[in-house]
PDB file of N, CA and C in Angstrom:
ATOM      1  N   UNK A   1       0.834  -1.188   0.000  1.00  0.00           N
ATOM      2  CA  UNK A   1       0.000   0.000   0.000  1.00  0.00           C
ATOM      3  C   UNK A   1       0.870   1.240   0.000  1.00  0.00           C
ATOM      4  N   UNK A   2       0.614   2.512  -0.798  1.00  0.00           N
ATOM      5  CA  UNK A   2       0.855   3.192  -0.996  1.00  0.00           C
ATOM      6  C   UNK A   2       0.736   4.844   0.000  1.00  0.00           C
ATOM      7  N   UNK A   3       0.987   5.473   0.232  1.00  0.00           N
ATOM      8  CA  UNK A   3       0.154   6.829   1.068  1.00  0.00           C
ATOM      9  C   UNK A   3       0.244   7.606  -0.092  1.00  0.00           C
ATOM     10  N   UNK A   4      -0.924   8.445  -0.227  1.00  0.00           N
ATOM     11  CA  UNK A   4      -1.372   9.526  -0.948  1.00  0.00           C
ATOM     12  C   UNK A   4      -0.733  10.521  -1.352  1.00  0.00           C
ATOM     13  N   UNK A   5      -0.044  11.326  -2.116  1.00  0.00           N
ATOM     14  CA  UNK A   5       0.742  11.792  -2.797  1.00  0.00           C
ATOM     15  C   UNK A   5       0.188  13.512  -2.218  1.00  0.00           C
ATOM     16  N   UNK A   6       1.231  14.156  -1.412  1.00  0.00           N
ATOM     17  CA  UNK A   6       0.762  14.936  -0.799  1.00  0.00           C
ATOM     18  C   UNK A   6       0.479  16.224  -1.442  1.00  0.00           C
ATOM     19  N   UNK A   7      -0.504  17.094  -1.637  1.00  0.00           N
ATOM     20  CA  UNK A   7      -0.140  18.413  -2.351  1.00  0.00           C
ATOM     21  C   UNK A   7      -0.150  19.253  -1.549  1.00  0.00           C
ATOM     22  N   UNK A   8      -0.070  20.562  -1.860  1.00  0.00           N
ATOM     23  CA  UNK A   8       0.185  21.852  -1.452  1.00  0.00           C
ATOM     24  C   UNK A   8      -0.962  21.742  -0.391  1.00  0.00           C
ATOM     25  N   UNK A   9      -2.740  21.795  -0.478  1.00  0.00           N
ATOM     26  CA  UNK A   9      -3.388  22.072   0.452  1.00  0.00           C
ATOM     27  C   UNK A   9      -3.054  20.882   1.663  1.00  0.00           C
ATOM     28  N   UNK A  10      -2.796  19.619   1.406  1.00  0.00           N
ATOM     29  CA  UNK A  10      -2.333  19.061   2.354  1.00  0.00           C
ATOM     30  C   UNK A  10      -0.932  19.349   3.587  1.00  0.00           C
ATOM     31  N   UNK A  11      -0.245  20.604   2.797  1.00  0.00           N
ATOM     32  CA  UNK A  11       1.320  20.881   3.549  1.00  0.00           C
ATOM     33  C   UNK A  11       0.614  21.944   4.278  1.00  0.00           C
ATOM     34  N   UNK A  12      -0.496  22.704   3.838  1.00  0.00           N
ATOM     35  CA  UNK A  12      -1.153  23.948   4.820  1.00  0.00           C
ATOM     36  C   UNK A  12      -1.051  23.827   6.426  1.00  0.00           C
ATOM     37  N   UNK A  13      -0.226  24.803   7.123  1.00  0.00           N
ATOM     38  CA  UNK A  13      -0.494  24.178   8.604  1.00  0.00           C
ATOM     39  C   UNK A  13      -1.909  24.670   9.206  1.00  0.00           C
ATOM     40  N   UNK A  14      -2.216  23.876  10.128  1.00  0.00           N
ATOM     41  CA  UNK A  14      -3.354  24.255  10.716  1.00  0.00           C
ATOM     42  C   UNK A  14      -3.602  24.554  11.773  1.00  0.00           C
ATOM     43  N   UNK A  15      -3.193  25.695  12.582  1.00  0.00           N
ATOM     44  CA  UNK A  15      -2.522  26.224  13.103  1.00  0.00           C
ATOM     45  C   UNK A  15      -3.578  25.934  14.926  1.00  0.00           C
ATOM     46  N   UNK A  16      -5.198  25.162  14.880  1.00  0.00           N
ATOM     47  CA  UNK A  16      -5.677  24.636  15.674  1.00  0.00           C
ATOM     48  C   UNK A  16      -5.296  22.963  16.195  1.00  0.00           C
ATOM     49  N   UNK A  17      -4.209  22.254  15.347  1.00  0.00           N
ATOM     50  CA  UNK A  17      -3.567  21.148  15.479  1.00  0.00           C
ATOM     51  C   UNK A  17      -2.646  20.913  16.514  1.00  0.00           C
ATOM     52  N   UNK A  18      -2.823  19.419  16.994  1.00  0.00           N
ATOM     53  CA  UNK A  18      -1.546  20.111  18.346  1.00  0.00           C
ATOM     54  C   UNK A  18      -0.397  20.568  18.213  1.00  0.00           C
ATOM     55  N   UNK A  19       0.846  20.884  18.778  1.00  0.00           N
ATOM     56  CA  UNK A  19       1.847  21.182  18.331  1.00  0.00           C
ATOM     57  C   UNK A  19       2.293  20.230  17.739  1.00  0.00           C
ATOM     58  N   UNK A  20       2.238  18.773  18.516  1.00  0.00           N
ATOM     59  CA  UNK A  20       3.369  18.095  17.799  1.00  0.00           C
ATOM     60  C   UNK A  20       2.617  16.997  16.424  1.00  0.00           C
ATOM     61  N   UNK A  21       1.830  17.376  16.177  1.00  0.00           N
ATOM     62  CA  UNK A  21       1.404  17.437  14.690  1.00  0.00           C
ATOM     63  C   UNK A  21       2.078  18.439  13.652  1.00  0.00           C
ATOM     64  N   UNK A  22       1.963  19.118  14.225  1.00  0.00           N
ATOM     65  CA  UNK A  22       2.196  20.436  13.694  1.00  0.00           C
ATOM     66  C   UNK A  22       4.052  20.595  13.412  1.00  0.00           C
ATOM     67  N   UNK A  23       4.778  19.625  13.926  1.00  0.00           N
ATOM     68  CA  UNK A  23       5.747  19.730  14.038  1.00  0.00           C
ATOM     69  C   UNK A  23       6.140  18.804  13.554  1.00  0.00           C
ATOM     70  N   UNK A  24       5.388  17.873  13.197  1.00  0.00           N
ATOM     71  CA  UNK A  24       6.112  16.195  12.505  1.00  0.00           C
ATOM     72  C   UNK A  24       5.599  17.180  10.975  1.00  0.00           C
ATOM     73  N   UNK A  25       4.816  17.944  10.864  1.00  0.00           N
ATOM     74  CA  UNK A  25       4.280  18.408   9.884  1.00  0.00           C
ATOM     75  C   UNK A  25       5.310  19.148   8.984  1.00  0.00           C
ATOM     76  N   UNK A  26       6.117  19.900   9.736  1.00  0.00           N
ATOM     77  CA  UNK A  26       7.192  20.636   9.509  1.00  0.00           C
ATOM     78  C   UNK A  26       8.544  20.246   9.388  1.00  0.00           C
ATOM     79  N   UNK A  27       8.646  18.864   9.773  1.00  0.00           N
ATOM     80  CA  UNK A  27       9.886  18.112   9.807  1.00  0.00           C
ATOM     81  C   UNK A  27       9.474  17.368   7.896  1.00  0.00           C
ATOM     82  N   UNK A  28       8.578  17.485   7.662  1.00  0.00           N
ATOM     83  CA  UNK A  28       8.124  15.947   6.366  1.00  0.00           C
ATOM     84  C   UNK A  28       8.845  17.069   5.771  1.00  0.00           C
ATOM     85  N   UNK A  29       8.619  18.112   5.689  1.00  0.00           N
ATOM     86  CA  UNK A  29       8.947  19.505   4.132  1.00  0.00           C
ATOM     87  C   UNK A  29       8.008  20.224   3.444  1.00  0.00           C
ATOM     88  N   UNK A  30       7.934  21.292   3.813  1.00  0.00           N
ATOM     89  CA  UNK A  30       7.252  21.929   2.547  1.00  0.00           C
ATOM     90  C   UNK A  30       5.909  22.814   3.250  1.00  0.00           C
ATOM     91  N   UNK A  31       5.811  22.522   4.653  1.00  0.00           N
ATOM     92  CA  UNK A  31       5.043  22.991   5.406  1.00  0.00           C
ATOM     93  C   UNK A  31       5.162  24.472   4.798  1.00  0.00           C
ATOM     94  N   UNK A  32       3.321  24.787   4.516  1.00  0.00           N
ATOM     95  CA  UNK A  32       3.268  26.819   5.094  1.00  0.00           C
ATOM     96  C   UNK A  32       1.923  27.359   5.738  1.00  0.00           C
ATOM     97  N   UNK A  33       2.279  28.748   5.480  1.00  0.00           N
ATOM     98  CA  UNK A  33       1.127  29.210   6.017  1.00  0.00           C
ATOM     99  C   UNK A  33       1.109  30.348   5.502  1.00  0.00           C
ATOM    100  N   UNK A  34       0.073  31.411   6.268  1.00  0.00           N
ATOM    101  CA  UNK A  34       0.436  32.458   5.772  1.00  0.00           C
ATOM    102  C   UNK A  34      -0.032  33.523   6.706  1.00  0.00           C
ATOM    103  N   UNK A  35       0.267  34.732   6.579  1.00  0.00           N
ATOM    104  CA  UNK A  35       0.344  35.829   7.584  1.00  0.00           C
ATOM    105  C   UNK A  35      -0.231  37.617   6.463  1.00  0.00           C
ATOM    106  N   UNK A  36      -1.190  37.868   6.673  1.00  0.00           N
ATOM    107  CA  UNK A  36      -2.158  38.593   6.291  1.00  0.00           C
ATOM    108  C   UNK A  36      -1.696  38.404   4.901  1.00  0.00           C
ATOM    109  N   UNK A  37      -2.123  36.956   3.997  1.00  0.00           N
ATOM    110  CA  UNK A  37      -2.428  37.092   3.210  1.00  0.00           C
ATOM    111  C   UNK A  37      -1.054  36.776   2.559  1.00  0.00           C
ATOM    112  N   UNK A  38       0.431  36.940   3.037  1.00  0.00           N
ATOM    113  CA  UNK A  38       1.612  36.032   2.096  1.00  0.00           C
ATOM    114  C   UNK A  38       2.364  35.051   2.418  1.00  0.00           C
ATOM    115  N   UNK A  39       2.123  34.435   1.787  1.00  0.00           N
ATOM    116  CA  UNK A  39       2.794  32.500   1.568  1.00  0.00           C
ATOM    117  C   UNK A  39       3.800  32.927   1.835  1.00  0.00           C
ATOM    118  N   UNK A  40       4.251  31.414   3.198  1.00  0.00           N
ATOM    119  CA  UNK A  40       5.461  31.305   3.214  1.00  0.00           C
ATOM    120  C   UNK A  40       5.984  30.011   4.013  1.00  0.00           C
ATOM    121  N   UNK A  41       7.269  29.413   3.942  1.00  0.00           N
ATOM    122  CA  UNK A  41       7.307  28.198   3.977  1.00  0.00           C
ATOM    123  C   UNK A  41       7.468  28.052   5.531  1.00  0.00           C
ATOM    124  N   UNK A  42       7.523  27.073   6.415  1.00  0.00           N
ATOM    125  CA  UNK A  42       7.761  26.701   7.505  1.00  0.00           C
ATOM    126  C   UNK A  42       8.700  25.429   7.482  1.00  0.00           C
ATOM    127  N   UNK A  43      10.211  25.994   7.592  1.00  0.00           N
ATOM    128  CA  UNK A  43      11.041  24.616   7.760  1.00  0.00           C
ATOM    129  C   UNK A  43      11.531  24.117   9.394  1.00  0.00           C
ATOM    130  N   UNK A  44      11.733  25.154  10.009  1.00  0.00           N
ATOM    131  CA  UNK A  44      12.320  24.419  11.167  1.00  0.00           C
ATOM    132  C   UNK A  44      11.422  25.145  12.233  1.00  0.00           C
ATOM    133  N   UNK A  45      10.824  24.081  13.417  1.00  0.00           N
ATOM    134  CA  UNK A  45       9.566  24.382  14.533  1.00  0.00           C
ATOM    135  C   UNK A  45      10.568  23.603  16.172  1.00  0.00           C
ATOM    136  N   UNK A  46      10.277  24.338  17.433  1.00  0.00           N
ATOM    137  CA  UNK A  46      10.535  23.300  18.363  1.00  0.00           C
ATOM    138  C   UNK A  46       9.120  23.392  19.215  1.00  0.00           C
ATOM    139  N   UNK A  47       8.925  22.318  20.213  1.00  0.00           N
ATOM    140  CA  UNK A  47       8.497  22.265  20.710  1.00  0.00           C
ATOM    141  C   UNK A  47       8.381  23.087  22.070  1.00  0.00           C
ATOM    142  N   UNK A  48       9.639  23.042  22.297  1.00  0.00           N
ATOM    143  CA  UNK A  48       9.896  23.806  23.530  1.00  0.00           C
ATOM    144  C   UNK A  48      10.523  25.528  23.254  1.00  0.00           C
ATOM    145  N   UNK A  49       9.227  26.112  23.090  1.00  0.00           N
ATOM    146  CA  UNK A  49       9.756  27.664  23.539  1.00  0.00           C
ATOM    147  C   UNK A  49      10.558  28.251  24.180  1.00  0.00           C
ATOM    148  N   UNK A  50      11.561  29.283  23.598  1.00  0.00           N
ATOM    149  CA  UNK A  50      12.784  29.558  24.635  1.00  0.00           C
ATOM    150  C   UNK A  50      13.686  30.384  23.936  1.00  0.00           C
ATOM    151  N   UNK A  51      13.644  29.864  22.535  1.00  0.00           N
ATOM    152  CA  UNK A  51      14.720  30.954  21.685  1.00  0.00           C
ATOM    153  C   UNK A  51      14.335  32.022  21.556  1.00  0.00           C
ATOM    154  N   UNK A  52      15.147  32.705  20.365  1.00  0.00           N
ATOM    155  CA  UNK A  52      14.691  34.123  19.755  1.00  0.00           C
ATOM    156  C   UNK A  52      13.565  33.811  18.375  1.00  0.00           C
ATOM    157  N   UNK A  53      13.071  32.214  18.624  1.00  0.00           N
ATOM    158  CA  UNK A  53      12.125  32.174  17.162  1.00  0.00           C
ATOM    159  C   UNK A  53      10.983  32.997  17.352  1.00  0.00           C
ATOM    160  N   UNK A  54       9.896  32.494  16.951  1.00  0.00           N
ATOM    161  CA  UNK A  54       8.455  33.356  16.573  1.00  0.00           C
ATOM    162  C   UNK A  54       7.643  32.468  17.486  1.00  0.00           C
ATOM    163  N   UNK A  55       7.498  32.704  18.935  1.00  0.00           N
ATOM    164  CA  UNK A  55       6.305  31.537  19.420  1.00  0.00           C
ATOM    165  C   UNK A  55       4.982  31.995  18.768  1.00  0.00           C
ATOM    166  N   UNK A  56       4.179  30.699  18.734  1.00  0.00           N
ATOM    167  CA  UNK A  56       2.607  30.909  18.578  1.00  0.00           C
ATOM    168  C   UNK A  56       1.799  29.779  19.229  1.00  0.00           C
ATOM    169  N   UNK A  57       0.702  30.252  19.290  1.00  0.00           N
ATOM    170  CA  UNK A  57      -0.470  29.100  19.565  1.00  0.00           C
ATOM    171  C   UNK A  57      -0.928  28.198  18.908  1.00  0.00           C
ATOM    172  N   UNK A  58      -0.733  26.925  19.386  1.00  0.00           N
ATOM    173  CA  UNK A  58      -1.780  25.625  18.898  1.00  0.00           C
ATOM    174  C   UNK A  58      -2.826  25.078  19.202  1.00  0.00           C
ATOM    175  N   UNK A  59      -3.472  24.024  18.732  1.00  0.00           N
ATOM    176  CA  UNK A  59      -4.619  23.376  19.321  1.00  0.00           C
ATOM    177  C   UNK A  59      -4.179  23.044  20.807  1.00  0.00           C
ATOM    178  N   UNK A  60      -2.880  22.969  21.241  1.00  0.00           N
ATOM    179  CA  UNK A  60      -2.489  22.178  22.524  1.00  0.00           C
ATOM    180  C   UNK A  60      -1.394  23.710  23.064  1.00  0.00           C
ATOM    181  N   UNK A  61      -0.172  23.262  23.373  1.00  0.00           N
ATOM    182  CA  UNK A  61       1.054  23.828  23.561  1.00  0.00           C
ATOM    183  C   UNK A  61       1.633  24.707  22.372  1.00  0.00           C
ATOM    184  N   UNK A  62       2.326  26.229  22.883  1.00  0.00           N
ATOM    185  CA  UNK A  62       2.677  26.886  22.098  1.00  0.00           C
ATOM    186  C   UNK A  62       3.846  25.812  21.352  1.00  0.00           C
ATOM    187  N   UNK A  63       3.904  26.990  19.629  1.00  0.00           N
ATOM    188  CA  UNK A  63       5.408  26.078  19.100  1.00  0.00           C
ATOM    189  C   UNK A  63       6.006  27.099  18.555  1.00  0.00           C
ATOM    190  N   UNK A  64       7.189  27.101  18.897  1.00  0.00           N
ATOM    191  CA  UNK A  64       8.262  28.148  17.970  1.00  0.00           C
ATOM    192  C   UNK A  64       9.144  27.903  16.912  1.00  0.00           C
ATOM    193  N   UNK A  65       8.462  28.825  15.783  1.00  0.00           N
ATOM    194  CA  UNK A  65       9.260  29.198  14.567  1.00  0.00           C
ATOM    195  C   UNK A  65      10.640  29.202  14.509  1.00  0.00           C
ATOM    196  N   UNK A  66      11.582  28.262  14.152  1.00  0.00           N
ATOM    197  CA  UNK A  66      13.127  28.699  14.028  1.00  0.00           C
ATOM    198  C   UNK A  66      13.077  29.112  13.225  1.00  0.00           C
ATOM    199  N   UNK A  67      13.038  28.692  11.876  1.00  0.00           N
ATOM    200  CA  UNK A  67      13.343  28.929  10.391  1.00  0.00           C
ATOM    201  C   UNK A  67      12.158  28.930   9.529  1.00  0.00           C
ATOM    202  N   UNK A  68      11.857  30.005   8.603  1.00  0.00           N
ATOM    203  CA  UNK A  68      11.142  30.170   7.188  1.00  0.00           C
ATOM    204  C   UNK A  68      11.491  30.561   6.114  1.00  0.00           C
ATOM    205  N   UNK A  69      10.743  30.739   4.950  1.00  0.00           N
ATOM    206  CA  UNK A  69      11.284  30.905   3.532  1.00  0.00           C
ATOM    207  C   UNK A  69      10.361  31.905   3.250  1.00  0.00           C
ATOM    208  N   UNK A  70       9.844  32.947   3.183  1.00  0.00           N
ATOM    209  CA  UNK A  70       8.801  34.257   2.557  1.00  0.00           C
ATOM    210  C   UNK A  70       8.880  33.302   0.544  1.00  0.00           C
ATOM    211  N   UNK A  71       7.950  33.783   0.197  1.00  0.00           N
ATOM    212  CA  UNK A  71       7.237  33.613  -0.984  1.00  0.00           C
ATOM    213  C   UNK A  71       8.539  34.148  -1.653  1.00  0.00           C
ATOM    214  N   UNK A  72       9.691  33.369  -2.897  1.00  0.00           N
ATOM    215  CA  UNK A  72      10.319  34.163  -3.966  1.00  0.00           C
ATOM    216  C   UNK A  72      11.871  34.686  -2.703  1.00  0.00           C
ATOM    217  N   UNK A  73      11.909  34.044  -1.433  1.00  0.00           N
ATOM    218  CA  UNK A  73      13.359  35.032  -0.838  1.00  0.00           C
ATOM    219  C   UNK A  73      13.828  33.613  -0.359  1.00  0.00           C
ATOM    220  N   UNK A  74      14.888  33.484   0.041  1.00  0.00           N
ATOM    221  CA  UNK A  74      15.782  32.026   0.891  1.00  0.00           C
ATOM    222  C   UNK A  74      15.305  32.006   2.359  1.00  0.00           C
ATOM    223  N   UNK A  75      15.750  30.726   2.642  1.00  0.00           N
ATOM    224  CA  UNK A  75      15.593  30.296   4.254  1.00  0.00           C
ATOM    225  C   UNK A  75      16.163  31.770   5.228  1.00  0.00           C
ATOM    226  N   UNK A  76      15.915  31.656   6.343  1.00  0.00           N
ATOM    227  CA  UNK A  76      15.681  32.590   6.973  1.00  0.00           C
ATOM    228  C   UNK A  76      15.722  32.240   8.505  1.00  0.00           C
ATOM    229  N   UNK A  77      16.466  32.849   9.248  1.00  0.00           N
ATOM    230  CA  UNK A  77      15.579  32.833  11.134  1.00  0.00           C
ATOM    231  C   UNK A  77      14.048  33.648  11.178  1.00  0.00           C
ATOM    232  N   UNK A  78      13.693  32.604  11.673  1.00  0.00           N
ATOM    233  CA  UNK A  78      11.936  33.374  12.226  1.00  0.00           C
ATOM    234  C   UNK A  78      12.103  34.556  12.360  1.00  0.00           C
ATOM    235  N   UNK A  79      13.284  34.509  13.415  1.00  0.00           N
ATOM    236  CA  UNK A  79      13.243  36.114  13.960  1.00  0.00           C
ATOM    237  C   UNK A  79      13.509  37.104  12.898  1.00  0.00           C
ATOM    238  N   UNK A  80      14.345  37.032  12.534  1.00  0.00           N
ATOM    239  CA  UNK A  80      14.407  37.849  11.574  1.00  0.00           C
ATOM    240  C   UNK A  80      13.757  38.578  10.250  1.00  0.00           C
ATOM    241  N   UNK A  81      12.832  37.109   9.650  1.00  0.00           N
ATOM    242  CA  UNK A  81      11.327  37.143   8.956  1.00  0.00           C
ATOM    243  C   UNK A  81      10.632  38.263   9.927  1.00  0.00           C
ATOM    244  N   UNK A  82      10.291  38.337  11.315  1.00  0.00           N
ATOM    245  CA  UNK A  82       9.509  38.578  11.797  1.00  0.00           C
ATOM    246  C   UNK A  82       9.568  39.929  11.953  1.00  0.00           C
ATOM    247  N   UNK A  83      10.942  40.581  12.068  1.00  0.00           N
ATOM    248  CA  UNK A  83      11.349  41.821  12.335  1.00  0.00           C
ATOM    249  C   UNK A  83      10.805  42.398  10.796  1.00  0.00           C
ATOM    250  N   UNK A  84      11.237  41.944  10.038  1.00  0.00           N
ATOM    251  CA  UNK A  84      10.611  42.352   8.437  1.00  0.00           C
ATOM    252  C   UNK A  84       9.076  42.546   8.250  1.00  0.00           C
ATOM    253  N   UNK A  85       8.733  41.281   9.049  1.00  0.00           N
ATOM    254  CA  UNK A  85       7.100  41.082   8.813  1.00  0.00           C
ATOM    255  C   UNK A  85       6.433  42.353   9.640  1.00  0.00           C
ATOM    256  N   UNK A  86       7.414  43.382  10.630  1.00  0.00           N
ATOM    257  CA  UNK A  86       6.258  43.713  11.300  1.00  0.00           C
ATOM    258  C   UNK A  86       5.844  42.619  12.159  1.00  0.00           C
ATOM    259  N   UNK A  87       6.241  41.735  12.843  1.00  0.00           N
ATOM    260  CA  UNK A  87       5.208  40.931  13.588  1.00  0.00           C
ATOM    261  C   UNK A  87       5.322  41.304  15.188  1.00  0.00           C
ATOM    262  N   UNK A  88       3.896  40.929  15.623  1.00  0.00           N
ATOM    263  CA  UNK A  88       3.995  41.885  16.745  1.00  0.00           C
ATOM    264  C   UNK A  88       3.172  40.709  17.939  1.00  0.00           C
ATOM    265  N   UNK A  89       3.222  40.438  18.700  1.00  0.00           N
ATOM    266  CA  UNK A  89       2.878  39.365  19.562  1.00  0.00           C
ATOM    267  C   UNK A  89       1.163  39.730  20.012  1.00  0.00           C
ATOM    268  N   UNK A  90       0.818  38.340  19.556  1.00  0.00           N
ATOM    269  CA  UNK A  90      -0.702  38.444  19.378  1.00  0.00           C
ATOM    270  C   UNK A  90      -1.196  38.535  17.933  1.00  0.00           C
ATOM    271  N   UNK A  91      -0.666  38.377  16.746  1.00  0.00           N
ATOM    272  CA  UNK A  91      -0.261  38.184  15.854  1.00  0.00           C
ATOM    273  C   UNK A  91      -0.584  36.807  15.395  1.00  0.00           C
ATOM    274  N   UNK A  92      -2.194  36.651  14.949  1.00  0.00           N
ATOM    275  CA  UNK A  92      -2.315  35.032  13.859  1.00  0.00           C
ATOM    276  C   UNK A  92      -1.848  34.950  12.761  1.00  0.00           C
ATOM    277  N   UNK A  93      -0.794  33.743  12.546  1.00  0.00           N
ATOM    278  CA  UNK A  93      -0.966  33.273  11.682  1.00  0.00           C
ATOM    279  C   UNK A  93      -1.901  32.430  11.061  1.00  0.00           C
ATOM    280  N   UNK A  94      -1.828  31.742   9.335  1.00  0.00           N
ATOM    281  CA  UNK A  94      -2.977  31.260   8.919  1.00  0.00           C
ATOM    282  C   UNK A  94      -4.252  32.621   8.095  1.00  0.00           C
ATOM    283  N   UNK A  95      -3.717  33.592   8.263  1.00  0.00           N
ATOM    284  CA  UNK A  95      -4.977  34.990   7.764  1.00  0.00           C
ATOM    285  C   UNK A  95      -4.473  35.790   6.941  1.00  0.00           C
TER     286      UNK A  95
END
């Protein structure tokens, strides 16, 4: 038996999932989301909050952003995406 050949709406995170869904999600590849409206990839997540990444809320336990890719630019620290993004705590992603 085979598993289903994953596409793009399947890599969507869902940002009410527990974390560590959400994080095996982000380990497979290709994980995104998006943040008022621009795509962008989600490569590296921990479980345990503590760095300088991007924490956020899950269906369960917060998870923090190490690393992303913005739509068309290279890998990246969260943090640093975030300083660009304007992101400001309290801040959904997924909109």
């Amino acid at each position: 038996e085979y598993a289903h050949k994953l596409g793009p709406d399947d890599l969507r995170i869902d940002w009410d999932a527990p974390a560590e869904q959400i994080h095996r999600q982000v380990r497979v590849g290709g994980a995104w989301t998006t943040l008022a409206g621009e795509r962008f990839k989600v490569w590296r997540t921990s479980l345990h909050p503590g760095g300088d990444g991007v924490v956020h809320p899950t269906g369960t336990t917060p998870i923090e952003l190490l690393e992303v890719q913005p739509a068309g630019k290279a890998r990246m620290a969260a943090s640093a995406w975030a300083n660009g993004a304007r992101w400001s705590d309290g801040d959904r992603l997924g909109t």
